[in-house]
C-alpha atoms as a PDB file:
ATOM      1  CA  UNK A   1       0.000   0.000   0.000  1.00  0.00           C
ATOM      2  CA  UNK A   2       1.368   3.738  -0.704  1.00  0.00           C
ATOM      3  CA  UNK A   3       2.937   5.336   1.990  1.00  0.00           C
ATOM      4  CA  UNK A   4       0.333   7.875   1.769  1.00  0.00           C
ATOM      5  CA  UNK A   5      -2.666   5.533   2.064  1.00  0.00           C
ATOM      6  CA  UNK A   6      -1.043   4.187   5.098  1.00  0.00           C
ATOM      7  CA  UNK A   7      -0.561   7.502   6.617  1.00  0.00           C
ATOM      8  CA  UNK A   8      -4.048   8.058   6.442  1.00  0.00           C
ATOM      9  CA  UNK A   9      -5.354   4.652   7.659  1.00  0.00           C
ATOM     10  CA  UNK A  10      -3.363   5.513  11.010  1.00  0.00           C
ATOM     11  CA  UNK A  11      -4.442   8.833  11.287  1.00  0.00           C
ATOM     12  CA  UNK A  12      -8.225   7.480  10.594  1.00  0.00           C
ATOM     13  CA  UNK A  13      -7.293   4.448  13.314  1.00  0.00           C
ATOM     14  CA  UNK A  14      -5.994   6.846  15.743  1.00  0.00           C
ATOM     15  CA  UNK A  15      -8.958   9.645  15.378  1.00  0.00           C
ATOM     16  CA  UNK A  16     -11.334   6.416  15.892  1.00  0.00           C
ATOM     17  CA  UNK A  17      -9.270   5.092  18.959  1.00  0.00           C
ATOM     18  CA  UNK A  18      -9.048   8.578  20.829  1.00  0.00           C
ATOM     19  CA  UNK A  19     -13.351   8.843  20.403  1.00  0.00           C
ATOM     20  CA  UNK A  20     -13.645   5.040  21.161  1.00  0.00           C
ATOM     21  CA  UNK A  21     -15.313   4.410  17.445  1.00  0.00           C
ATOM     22  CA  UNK A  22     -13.768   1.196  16.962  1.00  0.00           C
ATOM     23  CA  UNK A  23     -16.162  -0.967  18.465  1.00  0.00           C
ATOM     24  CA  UNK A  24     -19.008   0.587  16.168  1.00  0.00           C
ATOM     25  CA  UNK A  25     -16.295   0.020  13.057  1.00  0.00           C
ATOM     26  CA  UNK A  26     -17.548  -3.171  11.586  1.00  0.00           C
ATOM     27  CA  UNK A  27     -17.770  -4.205   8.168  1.00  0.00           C
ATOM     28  CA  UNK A  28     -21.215  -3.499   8.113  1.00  0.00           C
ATOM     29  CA  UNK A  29     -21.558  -0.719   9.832  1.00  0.00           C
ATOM     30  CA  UNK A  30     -18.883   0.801   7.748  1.00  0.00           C
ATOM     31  CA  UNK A  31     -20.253  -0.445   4.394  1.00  0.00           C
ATOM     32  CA  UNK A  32     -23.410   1.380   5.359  1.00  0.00           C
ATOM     33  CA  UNK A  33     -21.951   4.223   6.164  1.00  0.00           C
ATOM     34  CA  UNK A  34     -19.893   4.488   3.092  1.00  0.00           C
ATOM     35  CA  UNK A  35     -23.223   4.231   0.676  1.00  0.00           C
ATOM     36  CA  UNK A  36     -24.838   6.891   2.579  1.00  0.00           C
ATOM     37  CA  UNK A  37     -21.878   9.224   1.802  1.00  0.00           C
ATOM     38  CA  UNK A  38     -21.561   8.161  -1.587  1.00  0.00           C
ATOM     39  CA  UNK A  39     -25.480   9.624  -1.951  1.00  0.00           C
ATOM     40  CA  UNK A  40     -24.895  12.738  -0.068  1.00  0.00           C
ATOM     41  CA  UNK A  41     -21.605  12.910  -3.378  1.00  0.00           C
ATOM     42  CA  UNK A  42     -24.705  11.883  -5.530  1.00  0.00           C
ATOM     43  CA  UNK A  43     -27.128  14.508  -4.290  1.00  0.00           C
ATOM     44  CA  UNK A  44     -24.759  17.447  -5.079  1.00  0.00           C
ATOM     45  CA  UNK A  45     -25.326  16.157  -9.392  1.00  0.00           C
ATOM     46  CA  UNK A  46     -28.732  14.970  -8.937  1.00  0.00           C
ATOM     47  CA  UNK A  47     -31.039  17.081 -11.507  1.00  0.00           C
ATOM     48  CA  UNK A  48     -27.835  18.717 -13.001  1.00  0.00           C
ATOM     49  CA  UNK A  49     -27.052  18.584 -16.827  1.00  0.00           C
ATOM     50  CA  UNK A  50     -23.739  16.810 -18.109  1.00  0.00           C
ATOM     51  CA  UNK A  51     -22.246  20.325 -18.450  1.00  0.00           C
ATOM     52  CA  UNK A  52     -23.201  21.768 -15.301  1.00  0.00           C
ATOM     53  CA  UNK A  53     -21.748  18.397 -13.342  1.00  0.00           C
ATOM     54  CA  UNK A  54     -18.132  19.572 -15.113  1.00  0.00           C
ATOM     55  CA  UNK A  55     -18.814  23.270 -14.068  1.00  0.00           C
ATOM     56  CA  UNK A  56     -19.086  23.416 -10.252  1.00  0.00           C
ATOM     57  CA  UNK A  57     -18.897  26.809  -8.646  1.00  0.00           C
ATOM     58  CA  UNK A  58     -16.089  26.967  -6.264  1.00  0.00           C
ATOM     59  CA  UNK A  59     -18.480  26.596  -3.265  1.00  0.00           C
ATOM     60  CA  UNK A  60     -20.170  23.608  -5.223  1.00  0.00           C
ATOM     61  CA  UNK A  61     -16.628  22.227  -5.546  1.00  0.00           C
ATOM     62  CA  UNK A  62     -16.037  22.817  -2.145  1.00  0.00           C
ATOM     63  CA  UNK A  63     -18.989  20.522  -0.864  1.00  0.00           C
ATOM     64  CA  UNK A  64     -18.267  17.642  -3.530  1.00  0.00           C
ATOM     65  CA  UNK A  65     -14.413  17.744  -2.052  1.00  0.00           C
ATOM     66  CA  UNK A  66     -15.866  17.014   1.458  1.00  0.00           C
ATOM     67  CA  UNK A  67     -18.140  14.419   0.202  1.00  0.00           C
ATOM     68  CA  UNK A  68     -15.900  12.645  -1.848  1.00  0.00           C
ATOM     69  CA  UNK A  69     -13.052  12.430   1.069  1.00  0.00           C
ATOM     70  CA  UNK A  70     -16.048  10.923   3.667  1.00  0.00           C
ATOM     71  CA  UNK A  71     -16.235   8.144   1.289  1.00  0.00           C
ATOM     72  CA  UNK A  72     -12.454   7.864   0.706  1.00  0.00           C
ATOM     73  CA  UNK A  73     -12.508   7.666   4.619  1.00  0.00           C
ATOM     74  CA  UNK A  74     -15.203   4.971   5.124  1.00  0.00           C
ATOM     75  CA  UNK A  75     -13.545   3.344   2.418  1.00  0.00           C
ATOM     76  CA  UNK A  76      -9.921   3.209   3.707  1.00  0.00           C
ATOM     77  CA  UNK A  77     -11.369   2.357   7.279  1.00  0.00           C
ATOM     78  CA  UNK A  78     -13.931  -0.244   5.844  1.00  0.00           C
ATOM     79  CA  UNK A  79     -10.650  -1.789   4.085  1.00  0.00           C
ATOM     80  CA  UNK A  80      -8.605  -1.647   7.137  1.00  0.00           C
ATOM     81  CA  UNK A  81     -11.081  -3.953   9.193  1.00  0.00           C
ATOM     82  CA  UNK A  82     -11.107  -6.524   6.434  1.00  0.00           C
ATOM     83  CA  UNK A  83      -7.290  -6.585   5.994  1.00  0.00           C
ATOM     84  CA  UNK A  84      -7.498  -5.517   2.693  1.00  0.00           C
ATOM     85  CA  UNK A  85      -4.616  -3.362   0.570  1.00  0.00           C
ATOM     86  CA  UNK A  86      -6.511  -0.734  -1.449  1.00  0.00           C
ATOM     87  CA  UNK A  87      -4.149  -0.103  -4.258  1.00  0.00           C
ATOM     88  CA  UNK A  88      -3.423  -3.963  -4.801  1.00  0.00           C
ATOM     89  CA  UNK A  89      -6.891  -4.851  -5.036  1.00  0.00           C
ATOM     90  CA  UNK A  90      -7.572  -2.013  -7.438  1.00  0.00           C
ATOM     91  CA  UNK A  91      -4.931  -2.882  -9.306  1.00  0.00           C
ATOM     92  CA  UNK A  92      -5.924  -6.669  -9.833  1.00  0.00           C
ATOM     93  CA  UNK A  93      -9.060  -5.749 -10.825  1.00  0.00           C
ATOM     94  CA  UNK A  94      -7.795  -2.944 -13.077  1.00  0.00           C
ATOM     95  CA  UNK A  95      -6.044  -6.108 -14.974  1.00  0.00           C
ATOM     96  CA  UNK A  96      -9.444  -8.549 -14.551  1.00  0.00           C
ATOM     97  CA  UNK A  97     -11.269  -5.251 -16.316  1.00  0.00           C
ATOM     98  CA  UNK A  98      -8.686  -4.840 -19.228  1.00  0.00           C
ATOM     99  CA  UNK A  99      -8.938  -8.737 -19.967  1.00  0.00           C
ATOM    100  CA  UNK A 100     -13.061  -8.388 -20.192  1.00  0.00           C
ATOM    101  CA  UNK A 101     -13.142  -5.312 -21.853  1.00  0.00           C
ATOM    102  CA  UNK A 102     -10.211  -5.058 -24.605  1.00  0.00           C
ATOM    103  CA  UNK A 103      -9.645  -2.029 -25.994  1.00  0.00           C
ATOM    104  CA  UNK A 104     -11.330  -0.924 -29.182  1.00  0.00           C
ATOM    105  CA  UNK A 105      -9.058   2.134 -30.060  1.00  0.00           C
ATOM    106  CA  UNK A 106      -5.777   0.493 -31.296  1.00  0.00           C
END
């Protein structure tokens, strides 16, 4: 895992620790509350047009920045519980992904 991914897990396990979240951090618990920040990310593009999704006002911007890093933090937390390393499993399905879908621009 990147040093910088691992940085955060312990900063995410030590926040937890020092508020005594751990116990509440299980896999489904975590899981759940990863979705509902993924639809609070969703909410801020609900109704909007293609265009105006790729033209946020600064504020806008602002609020999908904070949404986006609550699921980054579930995520890293939900992954830390289960043992698993982030950037390896992305990785091995990057490779499962480019052997289902081949390219079609050669």
């Amino acid at each position: 895992m990147s040093t910088e991914l691992i940085e955060l897990r312990d900063a995410l396990r030590q926040f937890a620790a020092a508020r005594d979240w751990r116990k509440f951090h299980t896999p489904k618990n975590l899981a759940m509350a990863l979705i509902v920040e993924a639809a609070e990310l969703v909410e801020h593009f609900q109704w909007a047009t293609a265009a105006e999704s790729c033209a946020l006002t600064p504020e806008k911007a602002l609020a999908v920045e904070d949404e986006i890093a609550d699921v980054l933090i579930y995520l890293v937390e939900l992954a830390d519980v289960l043992d698993v390393d982030l950037v390896a499993a992305a990785k091995r399905k990057m490779a499962k992904n480019a052997e289902k879908y081949p390219p079609t621009i050669r």
